[in-house]
PDB file of N, CA and C in Angstrom:
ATOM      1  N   UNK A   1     -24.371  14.936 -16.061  1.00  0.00           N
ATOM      2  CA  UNK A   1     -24.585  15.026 -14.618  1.00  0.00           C
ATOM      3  C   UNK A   1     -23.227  15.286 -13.950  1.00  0.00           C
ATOM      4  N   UNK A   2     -23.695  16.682 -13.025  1.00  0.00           N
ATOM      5  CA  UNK A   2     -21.457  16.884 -11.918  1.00  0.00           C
ATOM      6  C   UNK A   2     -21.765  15.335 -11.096  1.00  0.00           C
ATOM      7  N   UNK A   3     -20.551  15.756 -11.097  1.00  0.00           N
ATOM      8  CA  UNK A   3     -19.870  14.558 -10.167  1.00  0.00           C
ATOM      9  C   UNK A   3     -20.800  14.768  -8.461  1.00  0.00           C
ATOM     10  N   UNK A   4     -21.079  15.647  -7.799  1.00  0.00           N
ATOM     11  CA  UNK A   4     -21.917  15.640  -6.525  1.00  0.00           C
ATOM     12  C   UNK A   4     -23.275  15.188  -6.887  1.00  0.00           C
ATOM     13  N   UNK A   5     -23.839  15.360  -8.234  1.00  0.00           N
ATOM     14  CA  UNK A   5     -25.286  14.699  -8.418  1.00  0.00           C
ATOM     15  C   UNK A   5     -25.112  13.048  -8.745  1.00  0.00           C
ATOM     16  N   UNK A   6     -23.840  12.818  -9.247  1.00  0.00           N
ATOM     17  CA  UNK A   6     -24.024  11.396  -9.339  1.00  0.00           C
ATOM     18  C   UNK A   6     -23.727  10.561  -8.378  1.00  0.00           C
ATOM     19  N   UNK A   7     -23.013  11.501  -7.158  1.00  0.00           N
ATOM     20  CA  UNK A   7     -22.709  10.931  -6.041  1.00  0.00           C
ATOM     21  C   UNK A   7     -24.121  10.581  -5.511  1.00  0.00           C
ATOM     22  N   UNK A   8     -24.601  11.561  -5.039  1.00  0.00           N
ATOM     23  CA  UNK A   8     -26.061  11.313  -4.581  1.00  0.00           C
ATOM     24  C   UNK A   8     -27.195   9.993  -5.392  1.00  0.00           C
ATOM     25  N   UNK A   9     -26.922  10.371  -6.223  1.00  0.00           N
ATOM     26  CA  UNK A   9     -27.512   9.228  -7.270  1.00  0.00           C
ATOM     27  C   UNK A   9     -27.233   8.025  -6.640  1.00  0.00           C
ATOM     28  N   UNK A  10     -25.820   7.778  -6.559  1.00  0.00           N
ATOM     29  CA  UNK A  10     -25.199   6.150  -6.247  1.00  0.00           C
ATOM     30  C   UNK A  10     -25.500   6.197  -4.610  1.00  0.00           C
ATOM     31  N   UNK A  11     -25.664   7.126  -3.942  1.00  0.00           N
ATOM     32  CA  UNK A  11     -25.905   6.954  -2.483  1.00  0.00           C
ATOM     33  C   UNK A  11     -27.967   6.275  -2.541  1.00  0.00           C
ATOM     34  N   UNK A  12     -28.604   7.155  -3.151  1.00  0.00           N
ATOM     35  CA  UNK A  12     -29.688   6.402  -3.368  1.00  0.00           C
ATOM     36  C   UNK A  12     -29.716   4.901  -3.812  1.00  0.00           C
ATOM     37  N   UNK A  13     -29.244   4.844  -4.990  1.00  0.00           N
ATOM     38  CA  UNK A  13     -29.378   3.279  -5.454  1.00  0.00           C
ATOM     39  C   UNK A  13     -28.708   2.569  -4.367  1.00  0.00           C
ATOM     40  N   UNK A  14     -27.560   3.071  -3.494  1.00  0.00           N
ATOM     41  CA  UNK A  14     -27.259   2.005  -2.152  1.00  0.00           C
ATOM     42  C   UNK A  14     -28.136   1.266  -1.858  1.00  0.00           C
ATOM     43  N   UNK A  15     -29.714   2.334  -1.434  1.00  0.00           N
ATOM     44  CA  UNK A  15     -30.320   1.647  -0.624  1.00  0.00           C
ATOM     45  C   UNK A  15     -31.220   0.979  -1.158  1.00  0.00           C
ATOM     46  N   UNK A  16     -31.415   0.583  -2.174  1.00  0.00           N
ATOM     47  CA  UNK A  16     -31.975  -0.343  -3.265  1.00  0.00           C
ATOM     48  C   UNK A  16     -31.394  -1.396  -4.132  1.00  0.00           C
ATOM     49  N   UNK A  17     -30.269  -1.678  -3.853  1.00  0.00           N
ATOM     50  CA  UNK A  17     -29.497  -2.884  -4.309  1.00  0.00           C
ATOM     51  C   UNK A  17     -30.485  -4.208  -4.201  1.00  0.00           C
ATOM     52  N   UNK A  18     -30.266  -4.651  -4.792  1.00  0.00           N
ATOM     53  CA  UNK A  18     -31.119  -6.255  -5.164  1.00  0.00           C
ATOM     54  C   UNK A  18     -30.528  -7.315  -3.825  1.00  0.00           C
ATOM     55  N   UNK A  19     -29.263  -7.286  -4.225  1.00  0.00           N
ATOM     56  CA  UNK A  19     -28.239  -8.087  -2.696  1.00  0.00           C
ATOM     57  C   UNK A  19     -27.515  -7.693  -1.943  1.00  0.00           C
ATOM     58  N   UNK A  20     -27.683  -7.843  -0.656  1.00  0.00           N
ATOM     59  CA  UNK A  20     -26.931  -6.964   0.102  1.00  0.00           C
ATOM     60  C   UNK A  20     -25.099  -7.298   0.138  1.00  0.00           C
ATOM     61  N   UNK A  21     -24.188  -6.351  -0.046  1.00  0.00           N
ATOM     62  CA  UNK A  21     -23.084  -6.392  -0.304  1.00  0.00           C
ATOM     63  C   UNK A  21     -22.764  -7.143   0.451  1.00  0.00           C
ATOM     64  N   UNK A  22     -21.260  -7.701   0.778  1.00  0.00           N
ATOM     65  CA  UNK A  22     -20.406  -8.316   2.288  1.00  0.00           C
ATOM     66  C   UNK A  22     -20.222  -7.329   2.773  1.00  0.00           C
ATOM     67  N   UNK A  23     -19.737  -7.120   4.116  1.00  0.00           N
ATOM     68  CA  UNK A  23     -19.623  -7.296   5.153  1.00  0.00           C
ATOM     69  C   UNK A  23     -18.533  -6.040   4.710  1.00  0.00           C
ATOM     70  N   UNK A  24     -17.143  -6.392   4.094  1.00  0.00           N
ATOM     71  CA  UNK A  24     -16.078  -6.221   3.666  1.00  0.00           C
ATOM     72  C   UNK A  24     -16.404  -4.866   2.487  1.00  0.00           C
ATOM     73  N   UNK A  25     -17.682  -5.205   1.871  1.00  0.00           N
ATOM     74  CA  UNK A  25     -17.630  -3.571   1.042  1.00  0.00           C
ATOM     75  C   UNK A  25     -18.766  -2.955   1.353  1.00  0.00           C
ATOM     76  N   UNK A  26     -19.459  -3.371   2.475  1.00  0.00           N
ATOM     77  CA  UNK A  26     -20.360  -2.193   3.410  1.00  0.00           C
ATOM     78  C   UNK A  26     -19.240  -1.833   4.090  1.00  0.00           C
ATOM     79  N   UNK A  27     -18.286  -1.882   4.428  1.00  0.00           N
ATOM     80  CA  UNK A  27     -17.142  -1.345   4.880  1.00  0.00           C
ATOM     81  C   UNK A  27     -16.458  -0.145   4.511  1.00  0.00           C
ATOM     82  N   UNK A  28     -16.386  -0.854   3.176  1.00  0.00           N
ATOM     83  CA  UNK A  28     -15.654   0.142   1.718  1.00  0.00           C
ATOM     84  C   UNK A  28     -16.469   1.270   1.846  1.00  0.00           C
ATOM     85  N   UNK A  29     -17.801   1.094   1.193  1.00  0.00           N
ATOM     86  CA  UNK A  29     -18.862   2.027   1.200  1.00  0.00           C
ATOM     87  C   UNK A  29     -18.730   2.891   2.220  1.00  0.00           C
ATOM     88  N   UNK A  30     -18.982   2.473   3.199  1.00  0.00           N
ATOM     89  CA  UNK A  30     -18.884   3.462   4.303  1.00  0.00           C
ATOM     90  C   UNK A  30     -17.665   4.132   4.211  1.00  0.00           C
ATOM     91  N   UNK A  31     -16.973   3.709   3.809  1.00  0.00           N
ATOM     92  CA  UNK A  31     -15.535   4.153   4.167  1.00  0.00           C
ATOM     93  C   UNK A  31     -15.402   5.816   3.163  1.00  0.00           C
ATOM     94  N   UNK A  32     -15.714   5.256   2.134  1.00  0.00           N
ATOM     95  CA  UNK A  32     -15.882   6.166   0.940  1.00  0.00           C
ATOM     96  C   UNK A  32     -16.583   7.230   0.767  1.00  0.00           C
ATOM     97  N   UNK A  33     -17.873   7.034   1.474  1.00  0.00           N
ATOM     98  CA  UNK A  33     -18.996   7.995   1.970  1.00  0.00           C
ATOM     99  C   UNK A  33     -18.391   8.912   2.506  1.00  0.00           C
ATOM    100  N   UNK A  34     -17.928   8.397   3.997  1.00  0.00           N
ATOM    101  CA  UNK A  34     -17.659   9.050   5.193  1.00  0.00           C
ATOM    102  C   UNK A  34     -16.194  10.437   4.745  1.00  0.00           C
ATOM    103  N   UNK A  35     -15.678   9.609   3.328  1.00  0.00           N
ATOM    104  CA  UNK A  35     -14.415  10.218   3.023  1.00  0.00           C
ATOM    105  C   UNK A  35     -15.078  11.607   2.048  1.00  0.00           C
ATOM    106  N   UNK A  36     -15.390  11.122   1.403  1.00  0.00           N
ATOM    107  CA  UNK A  36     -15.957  11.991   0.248  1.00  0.00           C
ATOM    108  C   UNK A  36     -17.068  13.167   1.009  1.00  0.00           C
ATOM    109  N   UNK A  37     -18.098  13.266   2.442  1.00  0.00           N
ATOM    110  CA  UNK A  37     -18.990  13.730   2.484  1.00  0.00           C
ATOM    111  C   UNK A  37     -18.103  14.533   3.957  1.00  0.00           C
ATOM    112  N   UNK A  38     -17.342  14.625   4.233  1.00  0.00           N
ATOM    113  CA  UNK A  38     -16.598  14.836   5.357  1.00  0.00           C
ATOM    114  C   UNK A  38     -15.278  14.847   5.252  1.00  0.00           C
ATOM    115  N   UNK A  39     -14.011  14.137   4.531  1.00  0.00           N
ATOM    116  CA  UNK A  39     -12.889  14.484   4.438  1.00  0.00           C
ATOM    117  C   UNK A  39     -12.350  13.274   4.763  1.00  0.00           C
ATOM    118  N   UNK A  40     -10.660  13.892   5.478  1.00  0.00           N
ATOM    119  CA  UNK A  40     -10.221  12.571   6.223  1.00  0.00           C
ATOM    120  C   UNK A  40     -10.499  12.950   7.351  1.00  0.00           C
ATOM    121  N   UNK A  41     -10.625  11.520   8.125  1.00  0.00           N
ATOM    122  CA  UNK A  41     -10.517  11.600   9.585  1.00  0.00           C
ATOM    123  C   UNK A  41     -10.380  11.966  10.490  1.00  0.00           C
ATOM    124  N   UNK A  42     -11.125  12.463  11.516  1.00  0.00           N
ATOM    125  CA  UNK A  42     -10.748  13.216  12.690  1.00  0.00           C
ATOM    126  C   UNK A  42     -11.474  12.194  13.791  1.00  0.00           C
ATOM    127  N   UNK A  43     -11.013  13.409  15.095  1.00  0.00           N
ATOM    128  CA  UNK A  43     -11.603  12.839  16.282  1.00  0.00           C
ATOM    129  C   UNK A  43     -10.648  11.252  16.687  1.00  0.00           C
ATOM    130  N   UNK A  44     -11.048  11.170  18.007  1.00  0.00           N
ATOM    131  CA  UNK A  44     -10.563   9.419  18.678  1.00  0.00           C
ATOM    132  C   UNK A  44     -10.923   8.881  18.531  1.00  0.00           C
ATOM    133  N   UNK A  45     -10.413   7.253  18.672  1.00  0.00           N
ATOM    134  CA  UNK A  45     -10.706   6.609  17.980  1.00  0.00           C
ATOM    135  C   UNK A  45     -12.023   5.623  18.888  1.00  0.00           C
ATOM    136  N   UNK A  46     -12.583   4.896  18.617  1.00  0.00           N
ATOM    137  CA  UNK A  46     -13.883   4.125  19.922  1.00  0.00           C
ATOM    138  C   UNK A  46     -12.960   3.206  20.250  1.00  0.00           C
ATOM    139  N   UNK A  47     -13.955   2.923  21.451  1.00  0.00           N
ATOM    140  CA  UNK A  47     -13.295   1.991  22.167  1.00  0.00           C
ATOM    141  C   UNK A  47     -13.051   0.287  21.953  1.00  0.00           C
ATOM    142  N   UNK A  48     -11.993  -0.607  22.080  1.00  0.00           N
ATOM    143  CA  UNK A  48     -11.656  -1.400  22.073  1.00  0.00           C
ATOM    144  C   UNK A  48     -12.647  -2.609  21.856  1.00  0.00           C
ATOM    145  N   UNK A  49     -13.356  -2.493  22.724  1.00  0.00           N
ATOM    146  CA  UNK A  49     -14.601  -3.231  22.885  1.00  0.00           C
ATOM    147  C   UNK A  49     -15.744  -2.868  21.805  1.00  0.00           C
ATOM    148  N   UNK A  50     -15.930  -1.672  21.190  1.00  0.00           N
ATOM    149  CA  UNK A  50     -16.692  -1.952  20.145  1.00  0.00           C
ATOM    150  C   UNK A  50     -16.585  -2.020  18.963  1.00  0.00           C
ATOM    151  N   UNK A  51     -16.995  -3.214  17.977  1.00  0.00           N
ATOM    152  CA  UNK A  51     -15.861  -3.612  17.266  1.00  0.00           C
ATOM    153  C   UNK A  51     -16.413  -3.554  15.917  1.00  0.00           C
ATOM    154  N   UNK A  52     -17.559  -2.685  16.036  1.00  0.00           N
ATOM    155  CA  UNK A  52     -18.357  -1.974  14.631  1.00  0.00           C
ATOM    156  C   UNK A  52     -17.508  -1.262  14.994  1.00  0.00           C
ATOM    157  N   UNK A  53     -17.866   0.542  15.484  1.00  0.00           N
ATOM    158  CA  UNK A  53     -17.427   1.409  15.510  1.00  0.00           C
ATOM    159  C   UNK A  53     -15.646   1.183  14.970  1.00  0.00           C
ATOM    160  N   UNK A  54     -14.903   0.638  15.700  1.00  0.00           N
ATOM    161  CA  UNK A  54     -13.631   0.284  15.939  1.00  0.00           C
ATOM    162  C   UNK A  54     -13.239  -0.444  13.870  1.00  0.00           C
ATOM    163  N   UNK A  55     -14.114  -1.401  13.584  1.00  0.00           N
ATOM    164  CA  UNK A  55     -13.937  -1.433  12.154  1.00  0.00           C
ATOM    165  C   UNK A  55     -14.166  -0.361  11.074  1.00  0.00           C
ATOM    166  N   UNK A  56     -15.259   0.401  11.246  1.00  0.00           N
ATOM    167  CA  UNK A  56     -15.591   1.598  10.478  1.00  0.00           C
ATOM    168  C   UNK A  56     -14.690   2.679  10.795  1.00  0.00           C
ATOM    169  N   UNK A  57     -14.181   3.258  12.047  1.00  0.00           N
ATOM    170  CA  UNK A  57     -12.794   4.001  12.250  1.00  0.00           C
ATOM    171  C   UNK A  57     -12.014   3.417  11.270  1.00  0.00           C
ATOM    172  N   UNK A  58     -11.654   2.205  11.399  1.00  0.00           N
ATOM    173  CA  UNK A  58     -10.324   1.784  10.526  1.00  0.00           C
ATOM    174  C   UNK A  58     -10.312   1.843   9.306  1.00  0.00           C
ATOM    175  N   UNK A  59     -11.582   1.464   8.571  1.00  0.00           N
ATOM    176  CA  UNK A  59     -11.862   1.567   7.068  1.00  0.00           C
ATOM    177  C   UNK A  59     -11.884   2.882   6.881  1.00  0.00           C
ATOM    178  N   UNK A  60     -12.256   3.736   7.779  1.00  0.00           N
ATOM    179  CA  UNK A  60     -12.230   5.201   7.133  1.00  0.00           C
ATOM    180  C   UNK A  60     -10.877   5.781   7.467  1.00  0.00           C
ATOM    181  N   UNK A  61      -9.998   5.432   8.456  1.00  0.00           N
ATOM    182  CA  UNK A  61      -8.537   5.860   8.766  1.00  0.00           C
ATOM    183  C   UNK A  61      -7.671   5.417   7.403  1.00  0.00           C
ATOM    184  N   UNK A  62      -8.069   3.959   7.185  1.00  0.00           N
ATOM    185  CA  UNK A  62      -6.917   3.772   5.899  1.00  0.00           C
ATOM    186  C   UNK A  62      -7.287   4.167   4.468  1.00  0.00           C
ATOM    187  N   UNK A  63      -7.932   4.990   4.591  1.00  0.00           N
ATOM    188  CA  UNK A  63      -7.948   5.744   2.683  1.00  0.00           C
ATOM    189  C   UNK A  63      -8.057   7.101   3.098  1.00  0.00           C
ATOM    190  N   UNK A  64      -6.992   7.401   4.282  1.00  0.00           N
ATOM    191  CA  UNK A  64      -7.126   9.171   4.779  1.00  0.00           C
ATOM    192  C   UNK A  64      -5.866   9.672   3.242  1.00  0.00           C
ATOM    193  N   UNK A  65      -6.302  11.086   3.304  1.00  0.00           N
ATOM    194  CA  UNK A  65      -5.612  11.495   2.063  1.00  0.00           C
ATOM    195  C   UNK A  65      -6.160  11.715   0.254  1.00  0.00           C
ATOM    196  N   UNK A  66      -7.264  10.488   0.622  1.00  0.00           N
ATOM    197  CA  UNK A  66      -7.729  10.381  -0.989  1.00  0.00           C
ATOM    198  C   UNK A  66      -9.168  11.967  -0.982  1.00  0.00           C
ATOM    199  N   UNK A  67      -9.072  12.254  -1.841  1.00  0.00           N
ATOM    200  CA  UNK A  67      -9.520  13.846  -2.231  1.00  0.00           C
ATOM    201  C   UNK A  67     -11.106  13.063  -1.738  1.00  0.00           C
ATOM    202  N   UNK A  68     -11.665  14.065  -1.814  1.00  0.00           N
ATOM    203  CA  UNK A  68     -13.302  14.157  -1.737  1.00  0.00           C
ATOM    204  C   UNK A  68     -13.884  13.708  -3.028  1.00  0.00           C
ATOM    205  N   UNK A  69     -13.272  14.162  -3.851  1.00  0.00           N
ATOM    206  CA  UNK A  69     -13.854  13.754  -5.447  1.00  0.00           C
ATOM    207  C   UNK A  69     -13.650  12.691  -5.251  1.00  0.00           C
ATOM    208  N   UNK A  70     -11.987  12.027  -5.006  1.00  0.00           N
ATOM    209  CA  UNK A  70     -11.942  10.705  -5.385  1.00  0.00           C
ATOM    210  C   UNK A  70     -12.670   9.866  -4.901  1.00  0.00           C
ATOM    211  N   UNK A  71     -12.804   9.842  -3.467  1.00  0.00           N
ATOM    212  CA  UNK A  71     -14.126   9.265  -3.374  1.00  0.00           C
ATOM    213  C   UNK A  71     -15.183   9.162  -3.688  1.00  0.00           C
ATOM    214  N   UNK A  72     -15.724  10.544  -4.030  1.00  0.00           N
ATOM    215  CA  UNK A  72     -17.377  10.254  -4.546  1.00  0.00           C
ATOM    216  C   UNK A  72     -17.215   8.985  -5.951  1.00  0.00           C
ATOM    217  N   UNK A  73     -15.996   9.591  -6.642  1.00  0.00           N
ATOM    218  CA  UNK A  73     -15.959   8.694  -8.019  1.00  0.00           C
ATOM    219  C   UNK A  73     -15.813   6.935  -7.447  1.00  0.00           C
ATOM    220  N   UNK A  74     -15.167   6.655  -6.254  1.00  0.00           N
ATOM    221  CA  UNK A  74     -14.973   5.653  -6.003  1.00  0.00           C
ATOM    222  C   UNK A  74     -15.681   4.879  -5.631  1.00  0.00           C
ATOM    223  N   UNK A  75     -17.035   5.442  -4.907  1.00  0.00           N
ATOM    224  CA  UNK A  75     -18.413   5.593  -4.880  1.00  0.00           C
ATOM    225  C   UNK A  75     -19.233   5.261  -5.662  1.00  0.00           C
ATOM    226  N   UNK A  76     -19.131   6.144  -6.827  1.00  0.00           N
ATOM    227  CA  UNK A  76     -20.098   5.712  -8.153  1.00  0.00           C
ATOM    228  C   UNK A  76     -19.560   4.481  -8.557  1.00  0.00           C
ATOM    229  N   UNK A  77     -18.665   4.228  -8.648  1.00  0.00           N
ATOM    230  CA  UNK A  77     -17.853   3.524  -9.770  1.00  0.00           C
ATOM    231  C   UNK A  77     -18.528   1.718  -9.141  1.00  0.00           C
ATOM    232  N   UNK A  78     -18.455   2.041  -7.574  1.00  0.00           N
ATOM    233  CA  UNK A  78     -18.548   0.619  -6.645  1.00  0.00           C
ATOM    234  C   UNK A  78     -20.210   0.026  -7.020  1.00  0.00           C
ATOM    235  N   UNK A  79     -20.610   0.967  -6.711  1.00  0.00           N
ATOM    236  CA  UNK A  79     -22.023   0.925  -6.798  1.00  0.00           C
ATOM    237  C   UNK A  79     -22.713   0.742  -7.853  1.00  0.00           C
ATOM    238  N   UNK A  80     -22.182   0.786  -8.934  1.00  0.00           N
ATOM    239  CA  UNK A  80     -22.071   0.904 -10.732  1.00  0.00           C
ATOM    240  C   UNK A  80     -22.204  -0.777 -10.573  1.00  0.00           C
ATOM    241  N   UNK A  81     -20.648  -0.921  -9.665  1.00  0.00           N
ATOM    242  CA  UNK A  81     -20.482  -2.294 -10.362  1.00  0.00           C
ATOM    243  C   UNK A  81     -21.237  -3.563  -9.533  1.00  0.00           C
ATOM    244  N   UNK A  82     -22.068  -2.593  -8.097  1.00  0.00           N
ATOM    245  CA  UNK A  82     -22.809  -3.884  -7.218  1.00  0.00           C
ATOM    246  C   UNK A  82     -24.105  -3.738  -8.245  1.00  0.00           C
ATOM    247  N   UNK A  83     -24.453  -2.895  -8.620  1.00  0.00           N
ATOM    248  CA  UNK A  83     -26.077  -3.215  -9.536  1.00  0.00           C
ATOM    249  C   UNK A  83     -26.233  -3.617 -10.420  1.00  0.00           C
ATOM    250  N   UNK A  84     -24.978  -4.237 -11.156  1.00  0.00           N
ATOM    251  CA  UNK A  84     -24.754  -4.879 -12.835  1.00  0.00           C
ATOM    252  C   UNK A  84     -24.711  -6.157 -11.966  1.00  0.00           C
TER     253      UNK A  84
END
């Protein structure tokens, strides 16, 4: 299986996990997604006051740089290890 089918793969089993992750690697996840399916970061940042948006900006601002692959792999790899 390429690496974009197993991405997809691990994006499915996301939504079927047995327990729902913390807080801290629905973060990750997102972070990784957003990197791998889109790049790094663009656009401003939300506003002050909202402090989802404002956390998910940040998780996806601090792993700007890492390739698209690397993410998807970082992706599989997470998700590998929430379903064991």
């Amino acid at each position: 299986m390429d690496l974009k089918s197993s991405f997809e793969q691990a994006v499915a089993d996301s939504k079927a996990l047995s327990d729902k992750p913390s807080n801290d690697t629905l973060l990750h996840l997102y972070s990784l997604y957003k990197q791998a399916t889109e790049g790094d970061l663009a656009g401003e940042p939300p506003g002050a006051f909202d402090f989802v948006a404002k956390a998910k900006y940040d998780a996806w601002g601090a792993i700007k740089g890492k390739t698209q692959d690397q993410a998807m792999q970082e992706y599989i790899n997470l998700i590998g290890k929430l379903k064991s």
